[in-house]
N, C-alpha and C. Protein backbone atom coordinates (compact mmCIF):
# COMPACT_ATOMS: atom_id res chain seq x y z
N UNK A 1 -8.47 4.02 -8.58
CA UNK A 1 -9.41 3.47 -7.63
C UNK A 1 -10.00 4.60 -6.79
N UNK A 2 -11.13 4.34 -6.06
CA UNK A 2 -11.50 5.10 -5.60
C UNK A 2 -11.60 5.23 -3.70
N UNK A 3 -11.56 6.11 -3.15
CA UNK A 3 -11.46 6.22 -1.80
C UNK A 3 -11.86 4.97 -1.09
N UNK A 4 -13.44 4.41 -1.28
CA UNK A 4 -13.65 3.70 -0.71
C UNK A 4 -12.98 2.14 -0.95
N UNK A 5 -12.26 2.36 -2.44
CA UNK A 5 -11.49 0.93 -2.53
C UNK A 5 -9.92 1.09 -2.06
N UNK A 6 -9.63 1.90 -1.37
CA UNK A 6 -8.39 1.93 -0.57
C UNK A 6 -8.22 0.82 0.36
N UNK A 7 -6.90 -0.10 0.27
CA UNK A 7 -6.91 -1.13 0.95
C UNK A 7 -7.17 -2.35 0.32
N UNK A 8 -7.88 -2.29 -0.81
CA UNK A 8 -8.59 -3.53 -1.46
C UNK A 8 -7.67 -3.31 -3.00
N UNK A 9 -6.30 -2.82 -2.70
CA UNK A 9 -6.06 -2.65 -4.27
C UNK A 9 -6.00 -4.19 -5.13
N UNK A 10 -5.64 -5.56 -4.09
CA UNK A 10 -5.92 -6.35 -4.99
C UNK A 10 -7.05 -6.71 -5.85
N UNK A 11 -7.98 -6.33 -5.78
CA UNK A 11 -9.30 -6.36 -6.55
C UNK A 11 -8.66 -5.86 -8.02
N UNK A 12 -7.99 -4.82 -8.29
CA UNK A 12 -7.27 -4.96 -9.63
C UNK A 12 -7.07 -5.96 -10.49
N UNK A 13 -6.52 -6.90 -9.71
CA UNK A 13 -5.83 -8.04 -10.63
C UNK A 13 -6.79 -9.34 -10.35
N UNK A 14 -6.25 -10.25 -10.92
CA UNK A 14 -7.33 -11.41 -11.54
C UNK A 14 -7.17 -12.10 -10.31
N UNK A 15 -8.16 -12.78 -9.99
CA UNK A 15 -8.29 -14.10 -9.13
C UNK A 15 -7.43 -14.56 -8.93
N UNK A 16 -6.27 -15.51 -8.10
CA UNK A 16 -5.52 -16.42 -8.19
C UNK A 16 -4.35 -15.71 -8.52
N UNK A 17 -4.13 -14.31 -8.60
CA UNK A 17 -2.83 -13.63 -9.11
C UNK A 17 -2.04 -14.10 -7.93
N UNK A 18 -0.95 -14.34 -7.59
CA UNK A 18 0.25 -14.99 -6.78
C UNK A 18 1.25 -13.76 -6.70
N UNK A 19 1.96 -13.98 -5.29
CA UNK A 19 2.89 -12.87 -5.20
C UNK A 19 3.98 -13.65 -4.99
N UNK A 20 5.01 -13.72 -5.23
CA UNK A 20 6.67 -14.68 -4.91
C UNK A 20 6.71 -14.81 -3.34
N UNK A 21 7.47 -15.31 -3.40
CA UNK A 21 7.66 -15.14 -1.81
C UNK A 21 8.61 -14.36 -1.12
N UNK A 22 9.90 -14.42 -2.01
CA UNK A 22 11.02 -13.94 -1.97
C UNK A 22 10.50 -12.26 -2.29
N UNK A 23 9.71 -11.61 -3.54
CA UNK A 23 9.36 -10.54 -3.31
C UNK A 23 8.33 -10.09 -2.25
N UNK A 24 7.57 -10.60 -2.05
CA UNK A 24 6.63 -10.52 -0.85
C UNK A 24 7.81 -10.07 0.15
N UNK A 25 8.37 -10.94 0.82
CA UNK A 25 9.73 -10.74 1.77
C UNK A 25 10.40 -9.03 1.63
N UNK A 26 10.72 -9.17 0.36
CA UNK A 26 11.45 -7.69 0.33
C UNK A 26 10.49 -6.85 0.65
N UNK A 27 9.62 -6.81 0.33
CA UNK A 27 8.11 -5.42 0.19
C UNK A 27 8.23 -5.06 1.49
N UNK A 28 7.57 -6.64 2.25
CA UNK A 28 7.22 -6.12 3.41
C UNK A 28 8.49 -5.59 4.38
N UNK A 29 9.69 -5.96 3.87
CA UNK A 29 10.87 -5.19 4.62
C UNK A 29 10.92 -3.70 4.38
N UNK A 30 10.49 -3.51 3.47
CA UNK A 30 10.90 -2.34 2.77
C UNK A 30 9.50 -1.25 3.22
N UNK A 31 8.55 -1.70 3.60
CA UNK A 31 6.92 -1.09 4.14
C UNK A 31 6.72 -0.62 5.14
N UNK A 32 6.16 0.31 5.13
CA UNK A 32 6.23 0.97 6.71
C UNK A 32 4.65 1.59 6.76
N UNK A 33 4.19 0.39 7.64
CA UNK A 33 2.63 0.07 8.09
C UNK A 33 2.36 -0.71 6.75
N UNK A 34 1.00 0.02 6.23
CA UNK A 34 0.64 -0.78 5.05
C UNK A 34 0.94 -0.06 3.54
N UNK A 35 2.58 0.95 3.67
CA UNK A 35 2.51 1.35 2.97
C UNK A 35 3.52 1.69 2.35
N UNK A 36 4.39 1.77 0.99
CA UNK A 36 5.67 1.61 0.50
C UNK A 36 5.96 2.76 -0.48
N UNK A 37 6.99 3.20 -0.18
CA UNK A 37 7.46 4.64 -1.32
C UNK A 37 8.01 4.19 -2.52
N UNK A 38 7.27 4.84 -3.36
CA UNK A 38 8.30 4.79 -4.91
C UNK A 38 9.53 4.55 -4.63
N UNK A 39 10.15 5.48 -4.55
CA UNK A 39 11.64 5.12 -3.85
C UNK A 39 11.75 3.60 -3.25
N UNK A 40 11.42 3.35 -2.86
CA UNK A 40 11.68 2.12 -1.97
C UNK A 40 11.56 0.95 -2.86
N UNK A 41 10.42 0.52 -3.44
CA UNK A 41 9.79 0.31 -4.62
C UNK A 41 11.34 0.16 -5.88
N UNK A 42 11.88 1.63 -6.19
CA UNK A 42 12.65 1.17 -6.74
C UNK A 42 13.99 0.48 -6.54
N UNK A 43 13.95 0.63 -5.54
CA UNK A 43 15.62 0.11 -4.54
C UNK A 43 15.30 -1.13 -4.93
N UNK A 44 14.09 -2.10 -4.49
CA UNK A 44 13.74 -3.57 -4.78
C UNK A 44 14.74 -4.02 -6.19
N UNK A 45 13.84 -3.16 -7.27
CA UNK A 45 14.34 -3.48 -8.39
C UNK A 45 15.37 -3.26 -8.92
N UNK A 46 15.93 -2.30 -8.61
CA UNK A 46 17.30 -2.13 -8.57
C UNK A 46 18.35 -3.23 -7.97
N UNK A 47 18.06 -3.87 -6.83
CA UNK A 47 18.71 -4.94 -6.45
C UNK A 47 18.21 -6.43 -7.40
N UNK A 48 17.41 -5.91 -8.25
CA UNK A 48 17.65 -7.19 -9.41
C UNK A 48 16.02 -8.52 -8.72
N UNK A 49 15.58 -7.96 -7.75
CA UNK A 49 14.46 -8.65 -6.87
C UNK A 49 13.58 -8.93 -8.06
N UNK A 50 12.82 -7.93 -8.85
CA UNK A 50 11.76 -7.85 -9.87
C UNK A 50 11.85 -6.84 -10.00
N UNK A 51 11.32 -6.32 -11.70
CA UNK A 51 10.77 -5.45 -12.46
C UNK A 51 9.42 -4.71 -11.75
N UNK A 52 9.85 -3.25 -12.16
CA UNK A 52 8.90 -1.90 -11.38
C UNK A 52 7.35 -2.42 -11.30
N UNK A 53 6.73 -2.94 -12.52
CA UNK A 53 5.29 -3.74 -12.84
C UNK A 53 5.20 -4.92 -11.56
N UNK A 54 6.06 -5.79 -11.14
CA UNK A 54 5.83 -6.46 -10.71
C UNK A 54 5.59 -6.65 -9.12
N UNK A 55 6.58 -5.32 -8.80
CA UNK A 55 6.59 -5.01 -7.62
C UNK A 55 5.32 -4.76 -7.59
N UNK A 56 4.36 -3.42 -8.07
CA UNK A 56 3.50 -2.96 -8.24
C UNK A 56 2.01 -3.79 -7.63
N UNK A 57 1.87 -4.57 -8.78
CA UNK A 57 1.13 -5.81 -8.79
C UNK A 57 1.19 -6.66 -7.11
N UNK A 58 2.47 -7.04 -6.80
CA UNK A 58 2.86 -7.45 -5.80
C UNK A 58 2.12 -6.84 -4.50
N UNK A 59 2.85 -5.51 -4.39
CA UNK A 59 2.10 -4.80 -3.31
C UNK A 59 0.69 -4.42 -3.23
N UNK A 60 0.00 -4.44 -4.89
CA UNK A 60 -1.04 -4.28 -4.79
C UNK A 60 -1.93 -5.69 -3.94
N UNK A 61 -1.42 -6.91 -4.22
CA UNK A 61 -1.65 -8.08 -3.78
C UNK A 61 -1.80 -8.11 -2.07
N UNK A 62 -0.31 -7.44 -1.70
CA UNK A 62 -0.36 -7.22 -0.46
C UNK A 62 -0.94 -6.38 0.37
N UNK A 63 -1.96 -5.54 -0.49
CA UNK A 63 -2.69 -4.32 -0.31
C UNK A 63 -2.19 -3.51 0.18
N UNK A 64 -0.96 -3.12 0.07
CA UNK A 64 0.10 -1.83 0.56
C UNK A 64 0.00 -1.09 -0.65
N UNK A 65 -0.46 0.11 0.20
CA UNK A 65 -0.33 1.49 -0.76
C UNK A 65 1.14 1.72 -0.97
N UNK A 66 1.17 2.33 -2.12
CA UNK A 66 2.27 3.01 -2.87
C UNK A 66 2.43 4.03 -2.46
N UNK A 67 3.47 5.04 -1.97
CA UNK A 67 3.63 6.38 -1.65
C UNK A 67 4.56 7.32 -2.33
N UNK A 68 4.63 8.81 -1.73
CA UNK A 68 5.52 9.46 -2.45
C UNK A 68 6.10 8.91 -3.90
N UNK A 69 5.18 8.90 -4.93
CA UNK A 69 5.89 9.29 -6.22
C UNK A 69 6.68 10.63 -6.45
N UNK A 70 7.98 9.77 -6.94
CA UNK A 70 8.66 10.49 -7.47
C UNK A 70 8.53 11.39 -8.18
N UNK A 71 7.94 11.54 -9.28
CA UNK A 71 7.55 12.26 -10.06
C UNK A 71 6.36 13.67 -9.15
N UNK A 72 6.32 13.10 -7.81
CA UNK A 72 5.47 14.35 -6.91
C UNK A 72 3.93 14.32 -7.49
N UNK A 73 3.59 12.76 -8.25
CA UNK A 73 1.93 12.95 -8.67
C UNK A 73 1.20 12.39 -7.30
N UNK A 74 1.59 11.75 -6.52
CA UNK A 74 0.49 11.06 -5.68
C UNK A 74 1.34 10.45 -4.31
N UNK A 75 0.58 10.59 -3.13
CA UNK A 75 0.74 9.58 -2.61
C UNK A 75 1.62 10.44 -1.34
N UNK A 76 1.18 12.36 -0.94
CA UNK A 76 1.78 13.10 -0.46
C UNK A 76 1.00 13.53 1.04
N UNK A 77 -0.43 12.63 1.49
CA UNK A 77 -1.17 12.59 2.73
C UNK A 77 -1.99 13.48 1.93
N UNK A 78 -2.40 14.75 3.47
CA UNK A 78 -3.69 15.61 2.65
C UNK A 78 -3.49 16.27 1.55
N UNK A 79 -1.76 16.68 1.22
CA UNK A 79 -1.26 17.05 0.21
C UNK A 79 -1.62 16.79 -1.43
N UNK A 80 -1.76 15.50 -1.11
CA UNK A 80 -1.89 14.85 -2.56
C UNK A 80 -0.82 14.94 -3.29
N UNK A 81 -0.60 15.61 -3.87
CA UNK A 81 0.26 16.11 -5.10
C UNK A 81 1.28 17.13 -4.46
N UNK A 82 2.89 16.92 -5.19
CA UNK A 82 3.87 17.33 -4.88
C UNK A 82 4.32 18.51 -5.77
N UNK A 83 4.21 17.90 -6.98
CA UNK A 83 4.78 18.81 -8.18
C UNK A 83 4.45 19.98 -8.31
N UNK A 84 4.67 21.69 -8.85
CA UNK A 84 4.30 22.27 -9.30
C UNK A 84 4.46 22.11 -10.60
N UNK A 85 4.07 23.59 -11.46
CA UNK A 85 4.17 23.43 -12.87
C UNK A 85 5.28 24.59 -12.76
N UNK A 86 6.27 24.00 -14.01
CA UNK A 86 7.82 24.33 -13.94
C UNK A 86 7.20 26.09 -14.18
N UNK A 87 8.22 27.11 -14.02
CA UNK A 87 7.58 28.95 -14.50
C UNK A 87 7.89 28.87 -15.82
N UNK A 88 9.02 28.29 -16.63
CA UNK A 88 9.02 28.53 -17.94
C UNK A 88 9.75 27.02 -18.39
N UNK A 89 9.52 26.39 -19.21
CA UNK A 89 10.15 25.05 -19.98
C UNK A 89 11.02 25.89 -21.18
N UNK A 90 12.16 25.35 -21.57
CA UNK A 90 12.86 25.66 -22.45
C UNK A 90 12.12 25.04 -24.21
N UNK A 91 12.67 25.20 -25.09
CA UNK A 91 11.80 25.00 -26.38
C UNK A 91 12.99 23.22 -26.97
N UNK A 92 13.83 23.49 -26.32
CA UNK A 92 14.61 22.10 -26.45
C UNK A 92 13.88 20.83 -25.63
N UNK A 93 13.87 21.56 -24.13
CA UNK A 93 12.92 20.24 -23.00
C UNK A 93 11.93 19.96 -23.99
N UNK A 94 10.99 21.18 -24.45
CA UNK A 94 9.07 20.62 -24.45
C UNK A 94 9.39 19.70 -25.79
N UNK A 95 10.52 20.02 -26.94
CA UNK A 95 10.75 18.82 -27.83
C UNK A 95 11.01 17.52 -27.30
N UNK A 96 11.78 17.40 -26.81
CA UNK A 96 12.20 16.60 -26.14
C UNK A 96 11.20 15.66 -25.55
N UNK A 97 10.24 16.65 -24.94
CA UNK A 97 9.24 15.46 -24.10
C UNK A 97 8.33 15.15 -25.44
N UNK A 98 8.12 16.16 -25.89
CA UNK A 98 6.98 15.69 -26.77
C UNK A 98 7.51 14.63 -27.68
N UNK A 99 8.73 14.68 -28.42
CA UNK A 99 8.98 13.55 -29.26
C UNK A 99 9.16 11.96 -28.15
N UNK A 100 8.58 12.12 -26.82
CA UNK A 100 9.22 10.74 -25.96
C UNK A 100 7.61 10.01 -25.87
N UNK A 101 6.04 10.97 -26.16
CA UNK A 101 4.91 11.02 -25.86
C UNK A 101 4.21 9.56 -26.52
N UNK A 102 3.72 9.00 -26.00
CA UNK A 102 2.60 8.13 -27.02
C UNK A 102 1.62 8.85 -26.87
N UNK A 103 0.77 9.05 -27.91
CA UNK A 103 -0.26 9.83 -28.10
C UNK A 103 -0.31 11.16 -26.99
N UNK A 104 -1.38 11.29 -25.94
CA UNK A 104 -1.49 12.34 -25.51
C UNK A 104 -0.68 12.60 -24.04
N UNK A 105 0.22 10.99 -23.80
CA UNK A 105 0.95 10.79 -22.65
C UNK A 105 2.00 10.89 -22.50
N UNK A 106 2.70 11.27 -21.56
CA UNK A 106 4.35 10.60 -21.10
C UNK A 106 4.22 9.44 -20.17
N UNK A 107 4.76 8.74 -20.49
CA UNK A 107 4.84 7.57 -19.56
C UNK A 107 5.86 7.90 -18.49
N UNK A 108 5.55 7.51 -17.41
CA UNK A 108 6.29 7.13 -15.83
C UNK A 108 7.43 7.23 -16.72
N UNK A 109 8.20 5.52 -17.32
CA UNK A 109 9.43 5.11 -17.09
C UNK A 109 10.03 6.14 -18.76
N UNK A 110 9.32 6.55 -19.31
CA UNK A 110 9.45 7.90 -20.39
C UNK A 110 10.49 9.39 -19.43
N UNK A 111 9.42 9.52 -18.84
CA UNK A 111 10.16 10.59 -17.69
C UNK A 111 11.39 10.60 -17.14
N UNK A 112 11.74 9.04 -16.68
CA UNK A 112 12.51 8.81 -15.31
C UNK A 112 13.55 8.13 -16.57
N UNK A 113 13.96 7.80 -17.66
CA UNK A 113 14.48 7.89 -19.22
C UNK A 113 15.05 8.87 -19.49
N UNK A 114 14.12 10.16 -19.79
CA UNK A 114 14.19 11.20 -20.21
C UNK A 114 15.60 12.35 -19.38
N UNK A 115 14.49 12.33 -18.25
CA UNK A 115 15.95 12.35 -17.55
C UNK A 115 16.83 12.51 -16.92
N UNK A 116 17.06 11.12 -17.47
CA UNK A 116 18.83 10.83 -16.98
C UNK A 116 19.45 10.92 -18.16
N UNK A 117 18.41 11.07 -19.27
CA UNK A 117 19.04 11.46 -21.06
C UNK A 117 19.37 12.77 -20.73
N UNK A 118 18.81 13.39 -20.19
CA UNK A 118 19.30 14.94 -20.22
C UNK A 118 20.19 15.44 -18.82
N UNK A 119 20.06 14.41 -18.18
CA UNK A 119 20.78 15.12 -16.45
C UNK A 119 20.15 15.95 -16.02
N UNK A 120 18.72 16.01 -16.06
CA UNK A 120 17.41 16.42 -15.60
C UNK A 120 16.91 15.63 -14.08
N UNK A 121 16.54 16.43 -13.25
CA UNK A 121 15.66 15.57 -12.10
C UNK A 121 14.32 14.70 -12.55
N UNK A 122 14.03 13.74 -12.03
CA UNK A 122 12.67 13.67 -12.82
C UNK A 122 11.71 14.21 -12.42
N UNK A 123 11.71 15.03 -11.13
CA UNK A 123 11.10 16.06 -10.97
C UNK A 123 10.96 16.95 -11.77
N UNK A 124 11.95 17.75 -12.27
CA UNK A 124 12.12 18.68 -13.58
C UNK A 124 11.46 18.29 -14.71
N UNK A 125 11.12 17.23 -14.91
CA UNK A 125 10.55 16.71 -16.30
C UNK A 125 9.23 16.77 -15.77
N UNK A 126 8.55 16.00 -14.41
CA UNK A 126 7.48 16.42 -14.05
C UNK A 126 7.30 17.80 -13.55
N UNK A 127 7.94 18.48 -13.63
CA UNK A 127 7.05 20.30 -13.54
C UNK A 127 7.14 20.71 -15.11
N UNK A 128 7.85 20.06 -15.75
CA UNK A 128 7.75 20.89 -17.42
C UNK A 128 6.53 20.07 -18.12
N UNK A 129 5.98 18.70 -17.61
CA UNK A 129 4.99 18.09 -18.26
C UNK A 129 3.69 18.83 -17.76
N UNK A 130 4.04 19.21 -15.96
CA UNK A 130 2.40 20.01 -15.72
C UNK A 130 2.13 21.33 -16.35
N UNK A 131 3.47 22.25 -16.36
CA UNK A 131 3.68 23.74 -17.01
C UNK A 131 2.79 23.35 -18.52
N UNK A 132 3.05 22.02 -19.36
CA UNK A 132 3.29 21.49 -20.70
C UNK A 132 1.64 21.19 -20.54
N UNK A 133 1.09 20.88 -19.12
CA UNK A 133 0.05 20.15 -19.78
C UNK A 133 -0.57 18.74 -20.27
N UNK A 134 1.10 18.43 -19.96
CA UNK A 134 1.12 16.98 -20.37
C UNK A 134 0.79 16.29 -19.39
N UNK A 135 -0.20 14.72 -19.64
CA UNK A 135 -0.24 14.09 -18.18
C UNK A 135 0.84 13.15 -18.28
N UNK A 136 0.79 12.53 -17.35
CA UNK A 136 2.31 11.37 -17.03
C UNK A 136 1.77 10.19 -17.05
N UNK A 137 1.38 9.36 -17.45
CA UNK A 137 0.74 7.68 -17.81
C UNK A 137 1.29 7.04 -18.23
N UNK A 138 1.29 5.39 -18.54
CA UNK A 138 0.83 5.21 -17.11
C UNK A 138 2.30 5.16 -15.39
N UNK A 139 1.74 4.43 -14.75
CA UNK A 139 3.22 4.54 -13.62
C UNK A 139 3.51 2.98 -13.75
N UNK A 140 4.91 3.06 -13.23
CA UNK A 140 5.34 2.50 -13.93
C UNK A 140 4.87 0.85 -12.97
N UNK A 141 4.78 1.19 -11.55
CA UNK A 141 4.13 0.26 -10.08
C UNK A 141 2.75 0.14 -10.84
N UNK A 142 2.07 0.69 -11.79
CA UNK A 142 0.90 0.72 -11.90
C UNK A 142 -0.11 1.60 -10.92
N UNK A 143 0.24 2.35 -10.03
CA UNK A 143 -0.90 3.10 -9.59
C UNK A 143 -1.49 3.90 -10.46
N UNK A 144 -1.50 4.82 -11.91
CA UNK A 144 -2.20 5.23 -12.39
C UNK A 144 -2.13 4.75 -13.65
């Protein structure tokens, strides 16, 4: 989306899209102003509330921005972006990611997979995908 549709993320989703109530409830516990961290985001689902997509959708409903991704792509103020690109990837990691890729992507929940397959940060996987080149698609809340 673009700058000026900040705030309006429900415009994404279809007419009549519905948010639970019970998740609505958690979000907005979990939100601070109009706006909610990955992290936080995943604590929801982790307590079994709803699936990462749904939250997503949800908050988009509630027009609360998403913050601090984990992965350090978005959501860092004037910062923007967290991640660097790793200084050197090993020739085991860049297999590794590359055999996890659909076509020219890693997916979000690919990454945050990946690893805990390897006992990797998923930070670490996101600086060997920017070093790599690789982009990270889509997330898993749906912001990109």
């Amino acid at each position: 989306m673009t700058n000026e549709d900040n705030g309006k993320y429900s415009k994404k989703h279809p007419a009549g899209t519905v948010v639970d109530a019970s998740l609505k409830k958690e979000i907005t516990k979990q939100a601070r102003g109009n706006e909610i961290s990955c992290l936080a985001a995943e604590e929801i689902a982790r307590r079994g509330v709803a699936r990462m997509e749904q939250i997503g959708v949800a908050a988009d409903m509630l027009n609360i921005r998403i913050t601090k991704c984990q992965l350090g792509l978005f959501g860092f103020g004037d910062q923007k972006k967290r991640v660097d690109a790793a200084q050197v990837v090993s020739a085991e990691l860049e297999k590794s990611i590359r055999e996890e890729m659909t076509g020219q992507w890693l997916s979000c929940k690919d990454v945050w997979d990946l690893a805990q397959r390897l006992n990797l940060s998923r930070m670490d996987i996101s600086a060997a995908c920017e070093y790599l080149k690789i982009k990270i698609k889509p997330c898993q809340l749906g912001a990109f």
